[in-house]
Each structure stands twice: as structure tokens, then as C-alpha cells.
PDB file of N, CA and C in Angstrom:
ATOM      1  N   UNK A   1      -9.742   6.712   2.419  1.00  0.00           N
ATOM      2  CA  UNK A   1      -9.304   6.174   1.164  1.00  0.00           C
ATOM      3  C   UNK A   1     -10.275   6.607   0.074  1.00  0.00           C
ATOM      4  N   UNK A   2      -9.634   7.162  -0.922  1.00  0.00           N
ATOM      5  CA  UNK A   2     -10.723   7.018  -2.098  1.00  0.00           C
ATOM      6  C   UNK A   2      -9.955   6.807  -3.652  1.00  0.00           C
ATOM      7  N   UNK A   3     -10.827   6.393  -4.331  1.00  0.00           N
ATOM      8  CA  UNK A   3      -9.818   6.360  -5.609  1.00  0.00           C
ATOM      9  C   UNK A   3      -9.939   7.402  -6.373  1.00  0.00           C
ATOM     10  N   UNK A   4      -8.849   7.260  -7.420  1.00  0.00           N
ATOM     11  CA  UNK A   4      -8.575   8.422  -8.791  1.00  0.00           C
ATOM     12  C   UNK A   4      -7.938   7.689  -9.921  1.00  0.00           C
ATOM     13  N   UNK A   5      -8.798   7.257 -10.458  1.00  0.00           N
ATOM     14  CA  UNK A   5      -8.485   6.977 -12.142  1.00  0.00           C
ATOM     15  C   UNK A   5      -7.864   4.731 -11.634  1.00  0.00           C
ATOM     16  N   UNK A   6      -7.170   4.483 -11.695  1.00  0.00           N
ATOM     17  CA  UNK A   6      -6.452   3.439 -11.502  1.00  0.00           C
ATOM     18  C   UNK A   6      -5.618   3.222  -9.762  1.00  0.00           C
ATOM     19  N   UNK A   7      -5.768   4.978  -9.388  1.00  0.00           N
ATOM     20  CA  UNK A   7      -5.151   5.067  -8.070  1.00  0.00           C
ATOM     21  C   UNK A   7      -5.995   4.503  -6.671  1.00  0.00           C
ATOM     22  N   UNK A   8      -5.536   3.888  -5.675  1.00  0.00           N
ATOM     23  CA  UNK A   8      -5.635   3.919  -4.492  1.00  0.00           C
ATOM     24  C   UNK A   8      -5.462   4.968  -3.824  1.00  0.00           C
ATOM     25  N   UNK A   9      -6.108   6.038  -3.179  1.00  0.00           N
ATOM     26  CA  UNK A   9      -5.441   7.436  -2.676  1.00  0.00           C
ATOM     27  C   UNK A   9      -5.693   7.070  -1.101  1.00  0.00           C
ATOM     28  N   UNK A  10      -4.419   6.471  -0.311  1.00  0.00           N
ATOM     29  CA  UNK A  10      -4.747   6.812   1.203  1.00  0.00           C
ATOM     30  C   UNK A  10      -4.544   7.363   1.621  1.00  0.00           C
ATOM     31  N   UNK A  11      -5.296   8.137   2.664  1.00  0.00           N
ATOM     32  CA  UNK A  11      -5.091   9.273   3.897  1.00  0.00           C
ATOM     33  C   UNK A  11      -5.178   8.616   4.769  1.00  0.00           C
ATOM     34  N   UNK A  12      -4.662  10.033   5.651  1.00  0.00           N
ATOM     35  CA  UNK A  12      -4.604   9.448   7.096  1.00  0.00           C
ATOM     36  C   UNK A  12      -3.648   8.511   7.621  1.00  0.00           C
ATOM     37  N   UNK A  13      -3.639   8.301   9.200  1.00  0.00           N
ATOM     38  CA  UNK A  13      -2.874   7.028   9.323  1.00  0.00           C
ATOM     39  C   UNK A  13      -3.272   5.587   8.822  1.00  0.00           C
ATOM     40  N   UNK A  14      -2.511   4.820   8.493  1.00  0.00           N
ATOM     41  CA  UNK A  14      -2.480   3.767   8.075  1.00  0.00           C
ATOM     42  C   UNK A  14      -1.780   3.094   9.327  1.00  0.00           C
ATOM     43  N   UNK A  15      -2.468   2.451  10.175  1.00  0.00           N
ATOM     44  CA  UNK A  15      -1.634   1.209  11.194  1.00  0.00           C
ATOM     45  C   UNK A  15      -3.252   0.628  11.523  1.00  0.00           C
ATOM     46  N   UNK A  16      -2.222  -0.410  12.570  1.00  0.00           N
ATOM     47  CA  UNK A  16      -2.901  -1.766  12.676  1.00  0.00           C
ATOM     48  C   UNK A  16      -4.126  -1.236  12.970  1.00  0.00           C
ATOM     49  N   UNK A  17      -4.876   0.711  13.566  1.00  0.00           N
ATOM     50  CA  UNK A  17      -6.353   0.275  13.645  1.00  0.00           C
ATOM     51  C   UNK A  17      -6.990   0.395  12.532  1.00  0.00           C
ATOM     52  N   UNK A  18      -6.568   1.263  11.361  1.00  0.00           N
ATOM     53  CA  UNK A  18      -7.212   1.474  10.497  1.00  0.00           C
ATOM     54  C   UNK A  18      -7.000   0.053   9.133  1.00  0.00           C
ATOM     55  N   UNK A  19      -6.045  -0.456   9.290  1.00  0.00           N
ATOM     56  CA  UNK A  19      -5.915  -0.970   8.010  1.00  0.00           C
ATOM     57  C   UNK A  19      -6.734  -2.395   7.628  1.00  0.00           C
ATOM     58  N   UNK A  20      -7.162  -3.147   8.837  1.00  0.00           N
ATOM     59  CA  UNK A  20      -8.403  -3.843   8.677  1.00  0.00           C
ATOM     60  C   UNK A  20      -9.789  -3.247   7.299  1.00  0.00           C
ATOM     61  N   UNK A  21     -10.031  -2.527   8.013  1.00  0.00           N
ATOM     62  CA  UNK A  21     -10.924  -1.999   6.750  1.00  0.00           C
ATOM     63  C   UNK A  21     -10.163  -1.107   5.495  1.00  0.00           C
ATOM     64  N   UNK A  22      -9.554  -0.416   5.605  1.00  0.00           N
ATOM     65  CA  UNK A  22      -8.135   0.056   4.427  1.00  0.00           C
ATOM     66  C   UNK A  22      -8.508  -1.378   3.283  1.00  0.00           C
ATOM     67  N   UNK A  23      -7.807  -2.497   4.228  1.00  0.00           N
ATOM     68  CA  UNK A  23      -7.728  -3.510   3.126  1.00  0.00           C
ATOM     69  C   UNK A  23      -8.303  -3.850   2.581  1.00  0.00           C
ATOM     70  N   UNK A  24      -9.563  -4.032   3.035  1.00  0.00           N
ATOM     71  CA  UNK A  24     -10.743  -4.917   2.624  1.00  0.00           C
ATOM     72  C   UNK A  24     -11.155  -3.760   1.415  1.00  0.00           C
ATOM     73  N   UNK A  25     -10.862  -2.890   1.492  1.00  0.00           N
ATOM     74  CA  UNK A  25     -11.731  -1.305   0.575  1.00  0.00           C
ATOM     75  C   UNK A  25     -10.719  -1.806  -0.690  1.00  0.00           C
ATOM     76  N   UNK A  26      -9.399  -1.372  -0.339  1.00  0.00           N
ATOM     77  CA  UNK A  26      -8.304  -1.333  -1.131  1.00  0.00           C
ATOM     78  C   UNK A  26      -8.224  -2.715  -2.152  1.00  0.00           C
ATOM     79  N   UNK A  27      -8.388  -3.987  -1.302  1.00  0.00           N
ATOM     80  CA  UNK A  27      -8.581  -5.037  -2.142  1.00  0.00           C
ATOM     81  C   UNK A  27      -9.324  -5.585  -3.311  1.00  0.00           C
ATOM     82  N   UNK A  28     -10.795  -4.925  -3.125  1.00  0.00           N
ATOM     83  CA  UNK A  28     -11.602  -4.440  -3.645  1.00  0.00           C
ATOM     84  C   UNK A  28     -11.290  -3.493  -5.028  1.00  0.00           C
ATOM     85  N   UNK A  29     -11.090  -2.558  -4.517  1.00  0.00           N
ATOM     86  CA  UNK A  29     -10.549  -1.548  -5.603  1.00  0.00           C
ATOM     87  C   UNK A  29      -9.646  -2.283  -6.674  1.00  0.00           C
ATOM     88  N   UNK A  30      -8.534  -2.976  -5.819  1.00  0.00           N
ATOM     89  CA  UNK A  30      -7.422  -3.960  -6.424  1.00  0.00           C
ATOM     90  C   UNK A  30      -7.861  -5.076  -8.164  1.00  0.00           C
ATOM     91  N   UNK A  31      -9.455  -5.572  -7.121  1.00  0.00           N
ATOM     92  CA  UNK A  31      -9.799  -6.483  -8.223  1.00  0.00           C
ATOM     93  C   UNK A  31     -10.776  -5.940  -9.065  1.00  0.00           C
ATOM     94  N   UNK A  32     -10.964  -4.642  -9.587  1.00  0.00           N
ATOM     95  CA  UNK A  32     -11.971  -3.793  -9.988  1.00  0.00           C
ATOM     96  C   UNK A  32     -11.066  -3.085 -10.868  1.00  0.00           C
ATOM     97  N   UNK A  33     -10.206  -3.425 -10.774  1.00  0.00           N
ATOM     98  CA  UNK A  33      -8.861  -2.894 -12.044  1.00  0.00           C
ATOM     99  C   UNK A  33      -7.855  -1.543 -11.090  1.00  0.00           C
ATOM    100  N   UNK A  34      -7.811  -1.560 -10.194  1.00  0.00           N
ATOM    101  CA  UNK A  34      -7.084  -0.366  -9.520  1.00  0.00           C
ATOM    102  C   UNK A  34      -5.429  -0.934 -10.085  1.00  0.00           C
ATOM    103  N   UNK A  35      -4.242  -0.152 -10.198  1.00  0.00           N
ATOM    104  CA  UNK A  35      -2.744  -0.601  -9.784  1.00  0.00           C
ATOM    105  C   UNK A  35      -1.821   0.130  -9.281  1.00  0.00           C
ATOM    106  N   UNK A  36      -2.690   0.727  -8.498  1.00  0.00           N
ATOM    107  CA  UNK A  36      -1.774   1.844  -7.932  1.00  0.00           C
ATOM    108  C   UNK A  36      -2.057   1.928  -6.193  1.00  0.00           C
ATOM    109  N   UNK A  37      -1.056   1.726  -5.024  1.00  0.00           N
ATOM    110  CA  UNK A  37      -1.656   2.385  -3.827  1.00  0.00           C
ATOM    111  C   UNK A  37      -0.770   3.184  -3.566  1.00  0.00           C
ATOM    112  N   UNK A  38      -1.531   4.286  -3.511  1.00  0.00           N
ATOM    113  CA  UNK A  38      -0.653   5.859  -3.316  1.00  0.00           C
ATOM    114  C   UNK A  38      -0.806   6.017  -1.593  1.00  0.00           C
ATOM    115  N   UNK A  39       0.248   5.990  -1.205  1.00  0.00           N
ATOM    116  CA  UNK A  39       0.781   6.424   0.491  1.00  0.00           C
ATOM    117  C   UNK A  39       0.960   8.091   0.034  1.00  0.00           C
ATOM    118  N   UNK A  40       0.731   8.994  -0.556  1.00  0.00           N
ATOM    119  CA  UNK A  40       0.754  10.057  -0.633  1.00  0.00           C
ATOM    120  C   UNK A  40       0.458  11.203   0.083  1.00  0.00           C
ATOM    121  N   UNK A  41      -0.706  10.979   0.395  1.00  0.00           N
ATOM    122  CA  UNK A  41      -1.345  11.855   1.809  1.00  0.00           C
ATOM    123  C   UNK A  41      -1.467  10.821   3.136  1.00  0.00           C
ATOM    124  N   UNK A  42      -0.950   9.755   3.200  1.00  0.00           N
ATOM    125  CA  UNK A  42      -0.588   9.181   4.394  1.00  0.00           C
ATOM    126  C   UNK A  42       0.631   9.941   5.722  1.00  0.00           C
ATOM    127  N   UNK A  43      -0.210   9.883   7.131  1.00  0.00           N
ATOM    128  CA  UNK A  43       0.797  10.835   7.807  1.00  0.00           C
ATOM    129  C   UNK A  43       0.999   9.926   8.842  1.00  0.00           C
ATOM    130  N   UNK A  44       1.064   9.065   9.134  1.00  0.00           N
ATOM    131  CA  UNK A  44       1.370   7.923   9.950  1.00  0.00           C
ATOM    132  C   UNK A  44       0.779   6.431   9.280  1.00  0.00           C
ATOM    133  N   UNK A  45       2.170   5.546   9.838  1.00  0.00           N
ATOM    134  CA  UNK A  45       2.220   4.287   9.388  1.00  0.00           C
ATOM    135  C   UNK A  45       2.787   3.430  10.204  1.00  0.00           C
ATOM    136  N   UNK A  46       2.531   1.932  10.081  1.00  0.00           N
ATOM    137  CA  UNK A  46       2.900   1.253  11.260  1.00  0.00           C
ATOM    138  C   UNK A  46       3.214  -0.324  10.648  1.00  0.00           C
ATOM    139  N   UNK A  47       3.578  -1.315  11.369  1.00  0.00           N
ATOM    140  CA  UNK A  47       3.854  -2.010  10.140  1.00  0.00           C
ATOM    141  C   UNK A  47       3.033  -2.653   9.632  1.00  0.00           C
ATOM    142  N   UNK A  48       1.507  -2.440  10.167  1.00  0.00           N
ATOM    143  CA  UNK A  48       0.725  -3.039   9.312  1.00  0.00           C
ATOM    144  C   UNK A  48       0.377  -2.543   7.730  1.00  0.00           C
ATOM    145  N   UNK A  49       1.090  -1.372   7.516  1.00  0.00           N
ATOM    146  CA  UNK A  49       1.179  -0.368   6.387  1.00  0.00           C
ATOM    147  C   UNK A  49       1.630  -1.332   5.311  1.00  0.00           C
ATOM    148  N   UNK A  50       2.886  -2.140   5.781  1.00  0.00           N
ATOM    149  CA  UNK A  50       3.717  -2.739   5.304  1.00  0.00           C
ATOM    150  C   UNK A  50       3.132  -4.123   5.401  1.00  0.00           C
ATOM    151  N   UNK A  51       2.658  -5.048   5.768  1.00  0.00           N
ATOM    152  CA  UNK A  51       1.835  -5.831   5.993  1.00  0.00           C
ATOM    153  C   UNK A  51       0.849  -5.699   4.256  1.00  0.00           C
ATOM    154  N   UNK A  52       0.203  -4.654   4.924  1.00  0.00           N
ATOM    155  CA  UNK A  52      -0.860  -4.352   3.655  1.00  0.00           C
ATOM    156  C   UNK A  52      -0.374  -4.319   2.483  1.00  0.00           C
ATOM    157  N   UNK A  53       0.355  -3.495   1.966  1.00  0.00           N
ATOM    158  CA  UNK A  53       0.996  -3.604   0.624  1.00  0.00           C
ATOM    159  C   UNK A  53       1.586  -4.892   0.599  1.00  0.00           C
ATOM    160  N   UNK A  54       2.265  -5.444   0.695  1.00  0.00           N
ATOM    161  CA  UNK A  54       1.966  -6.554   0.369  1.00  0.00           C
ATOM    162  C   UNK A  54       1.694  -7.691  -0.067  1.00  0.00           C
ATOM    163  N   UNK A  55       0.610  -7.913   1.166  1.00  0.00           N
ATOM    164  CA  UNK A  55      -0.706  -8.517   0.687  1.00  0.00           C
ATOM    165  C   UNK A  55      -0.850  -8.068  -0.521  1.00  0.00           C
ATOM    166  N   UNK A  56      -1.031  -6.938  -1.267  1.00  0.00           N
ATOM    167  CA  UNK A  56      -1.998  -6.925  -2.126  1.00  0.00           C
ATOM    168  C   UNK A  56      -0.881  -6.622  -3.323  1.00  0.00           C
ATOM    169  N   UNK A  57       0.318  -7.075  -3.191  1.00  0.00           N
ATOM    170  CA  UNK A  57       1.482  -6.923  -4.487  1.00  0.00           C
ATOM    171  C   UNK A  57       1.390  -8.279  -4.772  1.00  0.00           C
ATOM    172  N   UNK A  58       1.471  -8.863  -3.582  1.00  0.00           N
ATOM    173  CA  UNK A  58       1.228 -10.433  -3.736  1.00  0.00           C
ATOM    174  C   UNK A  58       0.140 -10.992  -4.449  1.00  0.00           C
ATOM    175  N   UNK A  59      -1.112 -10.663  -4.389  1.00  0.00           N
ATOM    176  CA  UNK A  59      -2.240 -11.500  -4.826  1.00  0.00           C
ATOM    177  C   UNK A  59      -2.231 -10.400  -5.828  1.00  0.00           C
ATOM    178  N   UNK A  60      -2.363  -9.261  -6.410  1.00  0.00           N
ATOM    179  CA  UNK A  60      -2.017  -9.039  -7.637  1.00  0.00           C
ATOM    180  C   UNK A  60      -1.215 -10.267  -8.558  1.00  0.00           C
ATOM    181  N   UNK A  61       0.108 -10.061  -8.304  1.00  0.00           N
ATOM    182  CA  UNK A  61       0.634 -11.087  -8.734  1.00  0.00           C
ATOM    183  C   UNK A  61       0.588 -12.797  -9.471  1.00  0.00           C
ATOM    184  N   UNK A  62      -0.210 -12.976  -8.193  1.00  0.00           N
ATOM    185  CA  UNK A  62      -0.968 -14.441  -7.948  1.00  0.00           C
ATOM    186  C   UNK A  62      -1.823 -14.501  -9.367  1.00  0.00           C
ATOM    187  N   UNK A  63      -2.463 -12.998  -9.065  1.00  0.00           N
ATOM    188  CA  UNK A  63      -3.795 -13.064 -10.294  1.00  0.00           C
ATOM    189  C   UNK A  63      -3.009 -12.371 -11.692  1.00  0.00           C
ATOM    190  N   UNK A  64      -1.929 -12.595 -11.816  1.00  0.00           N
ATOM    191  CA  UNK A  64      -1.373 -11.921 -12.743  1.00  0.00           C
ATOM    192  C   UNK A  64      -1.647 -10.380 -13.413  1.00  0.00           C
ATOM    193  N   UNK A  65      -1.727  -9.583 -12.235  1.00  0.00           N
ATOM    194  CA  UNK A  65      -2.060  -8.232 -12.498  1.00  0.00           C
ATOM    195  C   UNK A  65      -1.451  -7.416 -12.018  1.00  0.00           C
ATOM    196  N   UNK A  66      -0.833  -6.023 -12.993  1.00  0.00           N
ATOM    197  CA  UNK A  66      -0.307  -5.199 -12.938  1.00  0.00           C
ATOM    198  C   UNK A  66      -0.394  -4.352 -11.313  1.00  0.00           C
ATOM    199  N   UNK A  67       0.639  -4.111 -10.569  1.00  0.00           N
ATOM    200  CA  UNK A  67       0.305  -3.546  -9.025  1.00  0.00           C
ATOM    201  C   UNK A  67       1.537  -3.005  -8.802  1.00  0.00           C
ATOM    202  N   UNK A  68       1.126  -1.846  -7.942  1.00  0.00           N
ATOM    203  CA  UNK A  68       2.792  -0.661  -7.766  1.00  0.00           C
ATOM    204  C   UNK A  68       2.283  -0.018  -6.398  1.00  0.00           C
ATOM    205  N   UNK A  69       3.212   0.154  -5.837  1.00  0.00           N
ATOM    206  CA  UNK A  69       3.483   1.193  -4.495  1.00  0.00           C
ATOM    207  C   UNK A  69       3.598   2.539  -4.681  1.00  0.00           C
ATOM    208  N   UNK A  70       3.243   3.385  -4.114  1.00  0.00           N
ATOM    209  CA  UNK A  70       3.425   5.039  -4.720  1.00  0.00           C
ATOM    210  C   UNK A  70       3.983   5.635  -3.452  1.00  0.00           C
ATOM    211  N   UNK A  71       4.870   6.943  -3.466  1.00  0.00           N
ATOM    212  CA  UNK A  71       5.164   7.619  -2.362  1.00  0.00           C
ATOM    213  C   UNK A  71       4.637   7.352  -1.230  1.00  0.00           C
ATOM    214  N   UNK A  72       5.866   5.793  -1.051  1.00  0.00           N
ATOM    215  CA  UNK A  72       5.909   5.111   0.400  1.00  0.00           C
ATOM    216  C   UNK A  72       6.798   6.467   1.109  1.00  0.00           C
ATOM    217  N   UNK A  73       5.888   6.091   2.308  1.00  0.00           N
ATOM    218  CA  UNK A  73       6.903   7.338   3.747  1.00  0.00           C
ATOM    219  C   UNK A  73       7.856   6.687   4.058  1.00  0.00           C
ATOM    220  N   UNK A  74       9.131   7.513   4.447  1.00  0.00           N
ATOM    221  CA  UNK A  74      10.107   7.534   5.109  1.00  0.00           C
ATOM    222  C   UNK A  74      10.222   6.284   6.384  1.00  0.00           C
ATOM    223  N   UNK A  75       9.315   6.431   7.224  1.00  0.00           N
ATOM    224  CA  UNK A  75       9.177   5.349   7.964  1.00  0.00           C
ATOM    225  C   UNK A  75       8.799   3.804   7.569  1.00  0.00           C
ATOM    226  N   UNK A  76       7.905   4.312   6.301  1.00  0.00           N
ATOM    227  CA  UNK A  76       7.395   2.801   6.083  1.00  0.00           C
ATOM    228  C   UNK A  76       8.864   1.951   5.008  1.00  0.00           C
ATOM    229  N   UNK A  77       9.353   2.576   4.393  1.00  0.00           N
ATOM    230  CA  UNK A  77      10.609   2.226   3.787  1.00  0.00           C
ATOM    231  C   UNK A  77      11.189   1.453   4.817  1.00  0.00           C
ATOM    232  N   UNK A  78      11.510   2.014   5.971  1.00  0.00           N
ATOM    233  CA  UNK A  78      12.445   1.989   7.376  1.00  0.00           C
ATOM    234  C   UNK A  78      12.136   0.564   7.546  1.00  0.00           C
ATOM    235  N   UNK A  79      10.567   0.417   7.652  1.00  0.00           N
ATOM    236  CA  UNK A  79      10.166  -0.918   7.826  1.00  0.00           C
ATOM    237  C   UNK A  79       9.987  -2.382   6.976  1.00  0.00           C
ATOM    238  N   UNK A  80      10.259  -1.585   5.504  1.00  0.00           N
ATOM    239  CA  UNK A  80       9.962  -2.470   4.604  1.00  0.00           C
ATOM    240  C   UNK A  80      11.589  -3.166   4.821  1.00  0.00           C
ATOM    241  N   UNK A  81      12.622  -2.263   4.706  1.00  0.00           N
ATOM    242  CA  UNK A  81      13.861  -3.038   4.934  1.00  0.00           C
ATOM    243  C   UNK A  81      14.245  -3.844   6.353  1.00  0.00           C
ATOM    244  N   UNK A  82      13.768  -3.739   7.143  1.00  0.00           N
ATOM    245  CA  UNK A  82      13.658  -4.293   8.651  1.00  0.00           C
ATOM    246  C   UNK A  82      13.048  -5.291   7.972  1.00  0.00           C
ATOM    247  N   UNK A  83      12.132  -5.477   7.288  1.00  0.00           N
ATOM    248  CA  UNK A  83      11.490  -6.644   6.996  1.00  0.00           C
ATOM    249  C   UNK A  83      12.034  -7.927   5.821  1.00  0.00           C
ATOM    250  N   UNK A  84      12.674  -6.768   5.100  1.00  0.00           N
ATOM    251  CA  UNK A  84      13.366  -7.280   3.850  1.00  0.00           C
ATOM    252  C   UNK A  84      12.351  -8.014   2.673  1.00  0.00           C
ATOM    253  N   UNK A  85      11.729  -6.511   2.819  1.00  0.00           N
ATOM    254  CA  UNK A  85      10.764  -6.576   1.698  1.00  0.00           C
ATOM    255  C   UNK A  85      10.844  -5.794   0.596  1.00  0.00           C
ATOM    256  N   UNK A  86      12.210  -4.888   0.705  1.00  0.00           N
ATOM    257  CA  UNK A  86      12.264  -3.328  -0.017  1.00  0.00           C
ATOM    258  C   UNK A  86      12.268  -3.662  -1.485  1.00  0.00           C
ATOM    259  N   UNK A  87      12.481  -5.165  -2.191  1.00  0.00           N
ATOM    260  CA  UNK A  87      12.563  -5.580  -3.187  1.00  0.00           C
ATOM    261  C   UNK A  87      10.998  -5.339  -3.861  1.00  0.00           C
ATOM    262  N   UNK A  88      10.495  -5.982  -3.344  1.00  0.00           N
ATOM    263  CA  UNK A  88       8.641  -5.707  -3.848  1.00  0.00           C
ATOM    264  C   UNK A  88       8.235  -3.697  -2.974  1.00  0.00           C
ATOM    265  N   UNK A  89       8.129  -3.309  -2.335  1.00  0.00           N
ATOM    266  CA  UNK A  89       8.017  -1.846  -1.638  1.00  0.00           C
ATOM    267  C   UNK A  89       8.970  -0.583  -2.575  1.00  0.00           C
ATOM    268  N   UNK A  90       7.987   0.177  -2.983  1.00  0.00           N
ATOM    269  CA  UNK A  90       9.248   1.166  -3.653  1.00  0.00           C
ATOM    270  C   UNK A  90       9.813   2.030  -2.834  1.00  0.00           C
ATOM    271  N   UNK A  91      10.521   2.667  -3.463  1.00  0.00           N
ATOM    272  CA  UNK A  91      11.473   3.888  -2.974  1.00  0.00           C
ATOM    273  C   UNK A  91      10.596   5.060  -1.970  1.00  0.00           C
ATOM    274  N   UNK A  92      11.199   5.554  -1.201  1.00  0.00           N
ATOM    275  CA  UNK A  92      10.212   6.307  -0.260  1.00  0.00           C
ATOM    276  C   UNK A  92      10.641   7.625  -0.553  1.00  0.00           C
ATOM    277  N   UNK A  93       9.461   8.073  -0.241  1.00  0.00           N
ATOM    278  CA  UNK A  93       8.874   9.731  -1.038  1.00  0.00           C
ATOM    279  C   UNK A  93       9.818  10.651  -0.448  1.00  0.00           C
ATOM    280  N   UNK A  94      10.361  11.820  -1.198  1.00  0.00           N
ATOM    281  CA  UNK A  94      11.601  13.082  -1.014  1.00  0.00           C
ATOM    282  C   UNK A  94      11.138  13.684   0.431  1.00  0.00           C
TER     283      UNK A  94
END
């Protein structure tokens, strides 16, 4: 993970082993003025992917602050609607 400007940039897979610390980084970033988590260079996801975002659309929210999803994958979409979350999760990347 690293940031760019307001962005969250994750790589790599994102599932249940990595996203323990993902979050804790990302959350961070979150309350440091970030509003963006970019799934962009993400190449595996699991539903803790979905789990994570989230969390952190949610407590954005909570704290009344601006927060967005970026080129969610194909799979994680898959899961956001299995979950029936696709309302808060955006549109998944071409």
C-alpha cells in the first residue's frame, strides 16, 4: 500500500491475510485526510476486500468525511452484491 495525493494505492492481494494490517495502514491514511481507496493494482481479493472497504466508507461517514472506492475488481463487485453492499462499493473496473 502506499499513498498518492488523497489516494489509497493497493497492491497486491488483498484477503483475509493481508488486510489486517492493509486496514490498520489504510485507516490511518483515512483519518489523515486520504478519500480515495484505489483497488487498482490489486490482483487478488477475497471477501475481506469487501469487509475492508467498508469499514472504512462507514466510519468515514460516521466522521462525516468525504470517502470513495476506486477500480473495484471484477470479483470483488461479485462479492459486494452477494453481500448486498453494491449500494455503498462502486462499479468494477473494465
Amino acid at each position: 500500500m502506499r499513498l498518492d495525493g488523497e489516494r489509497v494505492l493497493l497492491e497486491g492481494p488483498v484477503t483475509i491475510a493481508t488486510v489486517p494490517a492493509l486496514f490498520a495502514r489504510a485507516r490511518a491514511a483515512c483519518r489523515d485526510g486520504a478519500t480515495v481507496l484505489d483497488f487498482a493494482a490489486v490482483g487478488e481479493v477475497d471477501s475481506a476486500a469487501v469487509a475492508m472497504a467498508v469499514a472504512l466508507l462507514r466510519e468515514a461517514a460516521a466522521a462525516g468525511r468525504r470517502f470513495a472506492v476506486a477500480n473495484v475488481p471484477a470479483a470483488m463487485a461479485t462479492l459486494a452484491e452477494l453481500y448486498s453492499v453494491t449500494d455503498v462499493i462502486a462499479a468494477p473496473r473494465p
